[in-house]
C-alpha atoms as a PDB file:
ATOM      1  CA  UNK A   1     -67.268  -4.147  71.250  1.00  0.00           C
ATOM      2  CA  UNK A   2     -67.465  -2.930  67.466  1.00  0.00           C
ATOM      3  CA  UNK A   3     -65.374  -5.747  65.530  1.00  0.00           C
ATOM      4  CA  UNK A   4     -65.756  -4.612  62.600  1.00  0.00           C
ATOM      5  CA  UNK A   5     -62.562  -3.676  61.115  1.00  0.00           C
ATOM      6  CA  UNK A   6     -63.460  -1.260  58.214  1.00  0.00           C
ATOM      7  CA  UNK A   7     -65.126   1.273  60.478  1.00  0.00           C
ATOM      8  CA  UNK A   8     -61.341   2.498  61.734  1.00  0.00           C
ATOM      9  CA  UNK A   9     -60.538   2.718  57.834  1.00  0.00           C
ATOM     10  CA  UNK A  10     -64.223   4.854  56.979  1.00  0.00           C
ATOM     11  CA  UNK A  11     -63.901   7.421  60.024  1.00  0.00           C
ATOM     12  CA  UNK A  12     -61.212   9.004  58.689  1.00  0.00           C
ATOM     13  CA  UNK A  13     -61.829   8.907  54.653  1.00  0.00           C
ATOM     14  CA  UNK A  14     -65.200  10.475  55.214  1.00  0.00           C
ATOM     15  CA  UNK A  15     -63.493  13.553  56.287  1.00  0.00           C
ATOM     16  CA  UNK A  16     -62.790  13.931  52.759  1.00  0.00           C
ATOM     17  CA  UNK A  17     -65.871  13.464  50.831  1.00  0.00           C
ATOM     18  CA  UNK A  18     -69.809  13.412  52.293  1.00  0.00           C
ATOM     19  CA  UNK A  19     -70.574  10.324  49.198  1.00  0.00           C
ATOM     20  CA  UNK A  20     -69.201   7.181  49.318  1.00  0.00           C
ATOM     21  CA  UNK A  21     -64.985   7.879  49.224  1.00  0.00           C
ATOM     22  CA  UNK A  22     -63.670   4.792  47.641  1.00  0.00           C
ATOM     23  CA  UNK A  23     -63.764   2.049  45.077  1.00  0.00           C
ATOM     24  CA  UNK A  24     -64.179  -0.574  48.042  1.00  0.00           C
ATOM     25  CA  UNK A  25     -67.162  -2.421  49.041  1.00  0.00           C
ATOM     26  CA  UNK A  26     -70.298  -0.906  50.640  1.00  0.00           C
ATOM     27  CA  UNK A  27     -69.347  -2.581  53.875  1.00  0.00           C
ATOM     28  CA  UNK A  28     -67.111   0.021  54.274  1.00  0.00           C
ATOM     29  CA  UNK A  29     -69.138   3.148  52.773  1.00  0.00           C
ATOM     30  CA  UNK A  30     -72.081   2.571  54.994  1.00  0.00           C
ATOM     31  CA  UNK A  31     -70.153   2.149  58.044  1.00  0.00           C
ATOM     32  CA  UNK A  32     -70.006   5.448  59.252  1.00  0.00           C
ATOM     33  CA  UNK A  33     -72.867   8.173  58.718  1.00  0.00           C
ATOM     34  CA  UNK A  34     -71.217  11.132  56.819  1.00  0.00           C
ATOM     35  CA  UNK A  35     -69.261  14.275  58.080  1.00  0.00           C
ATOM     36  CA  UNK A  36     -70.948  17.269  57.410  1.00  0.00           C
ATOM     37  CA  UNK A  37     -68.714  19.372  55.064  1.00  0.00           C
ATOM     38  CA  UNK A  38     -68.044  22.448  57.349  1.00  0.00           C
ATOM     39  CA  UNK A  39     -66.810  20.206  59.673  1.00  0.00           C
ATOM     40  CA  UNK A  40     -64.859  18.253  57.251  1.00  0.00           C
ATOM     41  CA  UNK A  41     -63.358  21.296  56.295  1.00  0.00           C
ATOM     42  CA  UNK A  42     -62.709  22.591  59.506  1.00  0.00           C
ATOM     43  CA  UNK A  43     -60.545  19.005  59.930  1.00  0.00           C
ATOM     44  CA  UNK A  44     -58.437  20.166  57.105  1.00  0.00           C
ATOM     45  CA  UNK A  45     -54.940  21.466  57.622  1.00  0.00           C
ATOM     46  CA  UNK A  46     -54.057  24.777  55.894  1.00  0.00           C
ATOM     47  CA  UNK A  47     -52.707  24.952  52.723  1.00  0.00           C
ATOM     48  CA  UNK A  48     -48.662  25.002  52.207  1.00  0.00           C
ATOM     49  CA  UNK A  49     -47.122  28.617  51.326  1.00  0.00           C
ATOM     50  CA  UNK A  50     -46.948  29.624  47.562  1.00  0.00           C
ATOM     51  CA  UNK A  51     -43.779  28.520  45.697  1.00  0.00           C
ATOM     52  CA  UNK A  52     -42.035  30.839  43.265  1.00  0.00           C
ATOM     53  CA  UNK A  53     -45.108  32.187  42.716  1.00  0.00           C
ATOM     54  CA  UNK A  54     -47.350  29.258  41.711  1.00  0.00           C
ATOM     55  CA  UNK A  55     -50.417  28.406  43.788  1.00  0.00           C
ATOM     56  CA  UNK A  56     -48.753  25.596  46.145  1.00  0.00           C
ATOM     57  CA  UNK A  57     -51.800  22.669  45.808  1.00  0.00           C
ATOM     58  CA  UNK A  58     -53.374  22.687  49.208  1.00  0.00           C
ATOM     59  CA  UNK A  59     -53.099  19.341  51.506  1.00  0.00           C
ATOM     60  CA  UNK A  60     -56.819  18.231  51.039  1.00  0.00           C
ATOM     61  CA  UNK A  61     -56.338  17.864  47.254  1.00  0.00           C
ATOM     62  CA  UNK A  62     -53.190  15.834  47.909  1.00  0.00           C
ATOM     63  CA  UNK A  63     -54.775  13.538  49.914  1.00  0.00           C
ATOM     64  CA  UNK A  64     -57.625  13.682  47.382  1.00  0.00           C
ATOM     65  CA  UNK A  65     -55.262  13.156  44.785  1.00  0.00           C
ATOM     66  CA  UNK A  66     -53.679   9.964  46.419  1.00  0.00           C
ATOM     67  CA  UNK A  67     -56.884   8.594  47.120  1.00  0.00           C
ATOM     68  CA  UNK A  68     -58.734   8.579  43.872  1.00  0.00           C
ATOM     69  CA  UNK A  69     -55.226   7.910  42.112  1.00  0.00           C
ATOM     70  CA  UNK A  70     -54.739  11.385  40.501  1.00  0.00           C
ATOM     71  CA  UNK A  71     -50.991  10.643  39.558  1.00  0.00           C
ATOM     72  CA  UNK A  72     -50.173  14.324  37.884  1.00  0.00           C
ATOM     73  CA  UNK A  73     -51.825  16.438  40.996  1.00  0.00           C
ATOM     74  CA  UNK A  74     -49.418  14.489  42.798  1.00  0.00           C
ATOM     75  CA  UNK A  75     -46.689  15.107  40.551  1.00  0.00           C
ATOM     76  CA  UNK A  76     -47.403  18.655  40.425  1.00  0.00           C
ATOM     77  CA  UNK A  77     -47.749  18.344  44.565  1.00  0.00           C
ATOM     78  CA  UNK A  78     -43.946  16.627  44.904  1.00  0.00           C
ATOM     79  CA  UNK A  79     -42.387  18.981  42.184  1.00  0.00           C
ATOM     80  CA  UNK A  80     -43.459  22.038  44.372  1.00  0.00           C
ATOM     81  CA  UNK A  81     -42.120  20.932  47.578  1.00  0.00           C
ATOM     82  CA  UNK A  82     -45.059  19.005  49.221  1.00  0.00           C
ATOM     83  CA  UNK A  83     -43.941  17.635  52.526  1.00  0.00           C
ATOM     84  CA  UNK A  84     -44.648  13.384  52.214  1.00  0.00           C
ATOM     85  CA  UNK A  85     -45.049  13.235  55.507  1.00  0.00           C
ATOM     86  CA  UNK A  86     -47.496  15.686  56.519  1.00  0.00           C
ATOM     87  CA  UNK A  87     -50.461  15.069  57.827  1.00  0.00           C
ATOM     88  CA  UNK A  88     -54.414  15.531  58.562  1.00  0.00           C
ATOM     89  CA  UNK A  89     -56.070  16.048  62.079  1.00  0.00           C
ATOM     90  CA  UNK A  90     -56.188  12.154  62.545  1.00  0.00           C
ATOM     91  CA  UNK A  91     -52.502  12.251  62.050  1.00  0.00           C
ATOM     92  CA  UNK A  92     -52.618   9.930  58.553  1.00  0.00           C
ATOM     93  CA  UNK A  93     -50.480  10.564  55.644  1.00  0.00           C
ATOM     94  CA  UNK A  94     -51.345  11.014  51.855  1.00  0.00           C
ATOM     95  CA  UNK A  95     -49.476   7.745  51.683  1.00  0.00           C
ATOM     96  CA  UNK A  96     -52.367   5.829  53.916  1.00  0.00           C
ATOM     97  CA  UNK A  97     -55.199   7.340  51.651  1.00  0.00           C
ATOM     98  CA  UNK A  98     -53.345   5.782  48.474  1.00  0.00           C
ATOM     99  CA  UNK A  99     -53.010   2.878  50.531  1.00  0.00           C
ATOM    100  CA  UNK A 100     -56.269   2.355  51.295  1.00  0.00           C
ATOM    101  CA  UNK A 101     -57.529   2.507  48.060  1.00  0.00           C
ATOM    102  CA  UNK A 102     -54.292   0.284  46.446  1.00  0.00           C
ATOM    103  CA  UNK A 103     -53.069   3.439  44.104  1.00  0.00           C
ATOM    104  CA  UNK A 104     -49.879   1.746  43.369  1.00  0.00           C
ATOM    105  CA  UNK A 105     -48.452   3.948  41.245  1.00  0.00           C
ATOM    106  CA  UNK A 106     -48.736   7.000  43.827  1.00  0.00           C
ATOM    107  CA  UNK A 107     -47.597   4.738  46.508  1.00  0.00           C
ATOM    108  CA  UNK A 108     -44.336   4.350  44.917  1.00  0.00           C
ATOM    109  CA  UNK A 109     -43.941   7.557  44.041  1.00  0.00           C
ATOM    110  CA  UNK A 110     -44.769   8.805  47.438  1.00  0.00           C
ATOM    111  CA  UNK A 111     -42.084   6.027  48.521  1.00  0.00           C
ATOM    112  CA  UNK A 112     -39.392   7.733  46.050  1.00  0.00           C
ATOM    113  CA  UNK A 113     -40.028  11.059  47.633  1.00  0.00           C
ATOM    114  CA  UNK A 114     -39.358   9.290  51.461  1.00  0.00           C
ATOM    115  CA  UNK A 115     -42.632   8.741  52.769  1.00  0.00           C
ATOM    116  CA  UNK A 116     -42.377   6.976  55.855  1.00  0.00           C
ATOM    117  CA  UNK A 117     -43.896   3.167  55.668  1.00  0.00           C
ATOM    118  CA  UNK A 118     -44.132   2.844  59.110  1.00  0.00           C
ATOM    119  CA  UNK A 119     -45.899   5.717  60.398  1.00  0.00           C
ATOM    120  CA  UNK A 120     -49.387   5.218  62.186  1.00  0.00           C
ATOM    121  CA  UNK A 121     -52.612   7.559  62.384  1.00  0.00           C
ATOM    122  CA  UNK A 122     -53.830   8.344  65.728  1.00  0.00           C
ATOM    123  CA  UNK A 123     -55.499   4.852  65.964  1.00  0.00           C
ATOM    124  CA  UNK A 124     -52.304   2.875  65.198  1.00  0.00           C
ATOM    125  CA  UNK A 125     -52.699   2.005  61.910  1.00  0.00           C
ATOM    126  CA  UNK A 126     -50.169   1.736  59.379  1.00  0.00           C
ATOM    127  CA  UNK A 127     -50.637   1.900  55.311  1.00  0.00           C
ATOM    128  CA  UNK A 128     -49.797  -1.411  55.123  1.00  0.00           C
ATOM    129  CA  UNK A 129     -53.163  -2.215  56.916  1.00  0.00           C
ATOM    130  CA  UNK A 130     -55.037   0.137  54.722  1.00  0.00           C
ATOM    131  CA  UNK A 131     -53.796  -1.788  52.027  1.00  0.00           C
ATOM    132  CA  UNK A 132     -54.360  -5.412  53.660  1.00  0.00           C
ATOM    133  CA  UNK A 133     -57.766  -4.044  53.438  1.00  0.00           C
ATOM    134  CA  UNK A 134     -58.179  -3.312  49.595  1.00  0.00           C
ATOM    135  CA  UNK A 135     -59.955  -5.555  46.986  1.00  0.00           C
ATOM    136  CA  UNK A 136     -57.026  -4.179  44.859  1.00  0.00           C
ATOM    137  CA  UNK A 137     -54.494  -3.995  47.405  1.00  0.00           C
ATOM    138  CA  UNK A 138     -51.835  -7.104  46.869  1.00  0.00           C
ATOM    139  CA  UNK A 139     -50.069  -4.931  44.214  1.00  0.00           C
ATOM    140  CA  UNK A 140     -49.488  -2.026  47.120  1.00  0.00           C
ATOM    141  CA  UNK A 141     -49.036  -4.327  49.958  1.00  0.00           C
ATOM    142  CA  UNK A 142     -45.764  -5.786  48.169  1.00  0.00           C
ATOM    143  CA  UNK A 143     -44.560  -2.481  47.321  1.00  0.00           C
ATOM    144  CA  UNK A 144     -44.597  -1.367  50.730  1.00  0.00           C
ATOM    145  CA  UNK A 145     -43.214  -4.369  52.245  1.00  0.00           C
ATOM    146  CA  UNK A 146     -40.424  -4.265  49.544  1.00  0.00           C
ATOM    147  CA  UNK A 147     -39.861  -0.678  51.178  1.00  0.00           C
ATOM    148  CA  UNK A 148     -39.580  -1.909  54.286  1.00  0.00           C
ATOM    149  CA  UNK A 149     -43.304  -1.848  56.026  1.00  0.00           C
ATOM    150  CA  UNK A 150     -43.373  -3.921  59.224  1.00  0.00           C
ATOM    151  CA  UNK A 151     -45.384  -6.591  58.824  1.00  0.00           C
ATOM    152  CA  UNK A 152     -46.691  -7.300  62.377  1.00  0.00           C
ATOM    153  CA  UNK A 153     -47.264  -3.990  63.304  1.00  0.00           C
ATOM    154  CA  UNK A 154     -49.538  -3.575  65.485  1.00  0.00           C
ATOM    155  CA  UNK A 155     -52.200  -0.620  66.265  1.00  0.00           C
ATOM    156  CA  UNK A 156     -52.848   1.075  69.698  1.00  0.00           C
ATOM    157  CA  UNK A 157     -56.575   0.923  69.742  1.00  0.00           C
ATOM    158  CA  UNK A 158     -57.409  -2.538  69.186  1.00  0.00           C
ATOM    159  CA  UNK A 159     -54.211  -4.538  68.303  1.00  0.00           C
ATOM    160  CA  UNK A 160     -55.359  -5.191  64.689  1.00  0.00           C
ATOM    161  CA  UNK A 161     -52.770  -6.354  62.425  1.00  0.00           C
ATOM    162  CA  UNK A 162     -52.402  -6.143  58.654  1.00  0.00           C
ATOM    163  CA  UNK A 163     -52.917 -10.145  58.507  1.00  0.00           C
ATOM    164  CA  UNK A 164     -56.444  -9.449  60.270  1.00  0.00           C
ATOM    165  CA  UNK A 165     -57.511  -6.313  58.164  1.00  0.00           C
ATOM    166  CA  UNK A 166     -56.828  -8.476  55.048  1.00  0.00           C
ATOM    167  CA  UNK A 167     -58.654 -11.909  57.008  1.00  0.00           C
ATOM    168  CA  UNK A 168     -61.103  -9.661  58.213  1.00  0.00           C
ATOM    169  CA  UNK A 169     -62.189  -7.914  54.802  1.00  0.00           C
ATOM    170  CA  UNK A 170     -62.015 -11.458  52.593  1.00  0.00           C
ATOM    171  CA  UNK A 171     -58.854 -10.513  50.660  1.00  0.00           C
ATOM    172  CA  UNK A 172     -57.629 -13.752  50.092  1.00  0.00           C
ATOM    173  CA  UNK A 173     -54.790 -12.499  47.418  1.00  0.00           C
ATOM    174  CA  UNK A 174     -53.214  -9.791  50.391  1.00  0.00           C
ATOM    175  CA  UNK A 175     -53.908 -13.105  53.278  1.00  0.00           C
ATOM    176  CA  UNK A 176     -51.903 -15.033  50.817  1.00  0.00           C
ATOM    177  CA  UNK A 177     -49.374 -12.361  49.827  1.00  0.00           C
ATOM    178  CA  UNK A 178     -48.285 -11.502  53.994  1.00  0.00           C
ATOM    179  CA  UNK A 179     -47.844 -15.129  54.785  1.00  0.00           C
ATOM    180  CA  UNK A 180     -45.658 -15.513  52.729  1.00  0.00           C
ATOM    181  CA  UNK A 181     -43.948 -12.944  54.335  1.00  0.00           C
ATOM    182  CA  UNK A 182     -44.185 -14.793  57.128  1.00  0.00           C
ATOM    183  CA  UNK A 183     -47.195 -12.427  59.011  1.00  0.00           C
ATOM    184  CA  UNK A 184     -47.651 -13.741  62.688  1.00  0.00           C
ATOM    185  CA  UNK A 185     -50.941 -15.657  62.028  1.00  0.00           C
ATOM    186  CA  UNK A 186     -51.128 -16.224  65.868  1.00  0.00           C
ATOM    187  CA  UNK A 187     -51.273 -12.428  67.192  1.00  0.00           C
ATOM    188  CA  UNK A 188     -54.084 -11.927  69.071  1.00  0.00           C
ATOM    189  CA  UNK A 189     -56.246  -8.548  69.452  1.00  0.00           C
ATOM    190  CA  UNK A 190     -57.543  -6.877  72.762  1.00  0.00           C
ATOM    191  CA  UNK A 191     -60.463  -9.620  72.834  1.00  0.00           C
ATOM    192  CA  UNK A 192     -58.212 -12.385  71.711  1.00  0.00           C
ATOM    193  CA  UNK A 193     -59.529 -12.524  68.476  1.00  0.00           C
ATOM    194  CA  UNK A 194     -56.906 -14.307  65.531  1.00  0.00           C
ATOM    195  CA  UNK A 195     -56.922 -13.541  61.309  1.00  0.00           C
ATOM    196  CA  UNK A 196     -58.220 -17.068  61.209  1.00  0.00           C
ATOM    197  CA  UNK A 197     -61.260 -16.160  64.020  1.00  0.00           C
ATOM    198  CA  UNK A 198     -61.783 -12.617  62.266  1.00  0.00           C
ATOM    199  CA  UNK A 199     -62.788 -14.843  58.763  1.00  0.00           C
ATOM    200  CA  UNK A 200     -64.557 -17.337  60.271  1.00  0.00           C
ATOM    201  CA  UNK A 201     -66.962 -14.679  61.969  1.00  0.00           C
ATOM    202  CA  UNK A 202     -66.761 -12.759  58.694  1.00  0.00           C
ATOM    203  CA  UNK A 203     -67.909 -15.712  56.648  1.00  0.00           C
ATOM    204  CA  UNK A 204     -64.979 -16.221  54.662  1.00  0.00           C
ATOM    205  CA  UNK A 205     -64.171 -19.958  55.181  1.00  0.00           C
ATOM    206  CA  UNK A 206     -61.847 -20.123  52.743  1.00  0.00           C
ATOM    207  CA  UNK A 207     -59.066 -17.816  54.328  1.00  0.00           C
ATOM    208  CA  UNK A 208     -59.850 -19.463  57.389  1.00  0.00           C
ATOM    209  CA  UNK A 209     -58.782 -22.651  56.239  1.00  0.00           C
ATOM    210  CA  UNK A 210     -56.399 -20.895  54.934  1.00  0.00           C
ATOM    211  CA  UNK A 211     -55.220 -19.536  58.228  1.00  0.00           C
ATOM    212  CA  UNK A 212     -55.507 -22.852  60.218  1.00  0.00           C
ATOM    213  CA  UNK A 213     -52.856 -24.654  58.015  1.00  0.00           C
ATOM    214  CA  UNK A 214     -50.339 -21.867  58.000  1.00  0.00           C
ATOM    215  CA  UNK A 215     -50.723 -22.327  61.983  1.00  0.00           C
ATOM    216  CA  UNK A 216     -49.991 -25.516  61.619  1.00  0.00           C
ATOM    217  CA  UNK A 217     -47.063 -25.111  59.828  1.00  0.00           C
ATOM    218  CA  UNK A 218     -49.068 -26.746  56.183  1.00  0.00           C
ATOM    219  CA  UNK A 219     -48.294 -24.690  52.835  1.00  0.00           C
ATOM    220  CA  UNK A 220     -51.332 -22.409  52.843  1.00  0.00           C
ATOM    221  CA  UNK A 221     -53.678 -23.120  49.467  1.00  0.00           C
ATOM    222  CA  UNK A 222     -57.193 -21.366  48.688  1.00  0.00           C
ATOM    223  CA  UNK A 223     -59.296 -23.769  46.501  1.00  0.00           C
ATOM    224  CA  UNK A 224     -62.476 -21.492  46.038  1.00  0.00           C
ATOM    225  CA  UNK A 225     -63.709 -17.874  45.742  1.00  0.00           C
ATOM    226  CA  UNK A 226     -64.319 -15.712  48.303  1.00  0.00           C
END
């Protein structure tokens, strides 16, 4: 079985764009081979009706918008009615494409306007694992636990938690940040994989270590660089 992690993120975000679609590493731009663009576009939903007479911005620019961190389309997007909680054919939200790429500032502001925390694509996952995922994601993964994300949610696919996205992906900061908030470090995935046996297959023996002594109860401490 695939255990790679990432690929669940890079199925869906290269819907949007046939080049590489984030800031992230190239682990997770070379994981899957691009969507052509007709079909990309055929995945996208139709655009909202007009309001008072202004083009309404359609729902593949929002989720543009929240994934490259384009704060005024999004403005512009919430001031004319945009529905948070829409979403694409895979069933993810404009709030799991900011997510994923750790766009703070639209995640809160998707948050203000009552975007759910909780919802899941058609996978399972949450924007809480997008952001376990991010290089730049602590930032976004305390926001959303502040508003209420759960943190040992798990996804329908494979079982994959935020603690193993984050384990899984070397982001020692997020693997820090969600045991302190007490993440289940001994949930188990369809194979029985753990966070701790996700880094030590990944390489990052650090966050393994890390892992181990909050399973044994020890305060967690990283003392090198992934």
């Amino acid at each position: 079985m695939n255990k790679t992690i990432s690929l669940l993120a890079s199925t869906a975000l290269l819907t949007l764009t046939q080049a590489g679609y984030s800031d992230q590493s190239n682990e997770h731009k070379k994981a899957v081979a691009p969507i052509p663009q007709q079909e990309a576009a055929a995945q996208v939903p139709a655009p909202q009706q007009e309001v008072a007479g202004t083009a309404t911005i359609p729902q593949q620019e929002v989720v543009e918008a929240a994934l490259y961190g384009k704060v005024e389309t999004i403005k512009k997007a919430l001031a004319q009615g945009y529905e948070v909680n829409s979403r694409d054919p895979e069933k993810r939200t404009a709030l799991m494409y900011a997510s994923f790429n750790g766009q703070t500032a639209i995640v809160k502001m998707l948050i203000d306007a009552g975007a759910d925390v909780n919802a899941q694509d058609t996978v399972g996952t949450s924007a809480l694992m997008f952001a376990a995922s991010a290089p730049s994601g602590s930032e976004t993964v305390q926001v959303l636990l502040d508003a209420g994300a759960k943190i040992d949610m798990i996804d329908n696919n494979e079982h994959f938690t935020a603690l193993m996205w984050a384990a899984a992906e070397g982001q020692a900061e997020n693997v820090k940040l969600l045991l302190k908030h007490k993440a289940d470090v001994s949930l188990k995935d369809v194979d029985g994989d753990t966070a701790e046996s996700f880094a030590t297959k990944k390489g990052h023996a650090a966050i393994a270590q890390l892992l181990k002594d909050a399973a044994k109860g020890q305060t967690p401490v990283i003392t090198e660089t992934e």
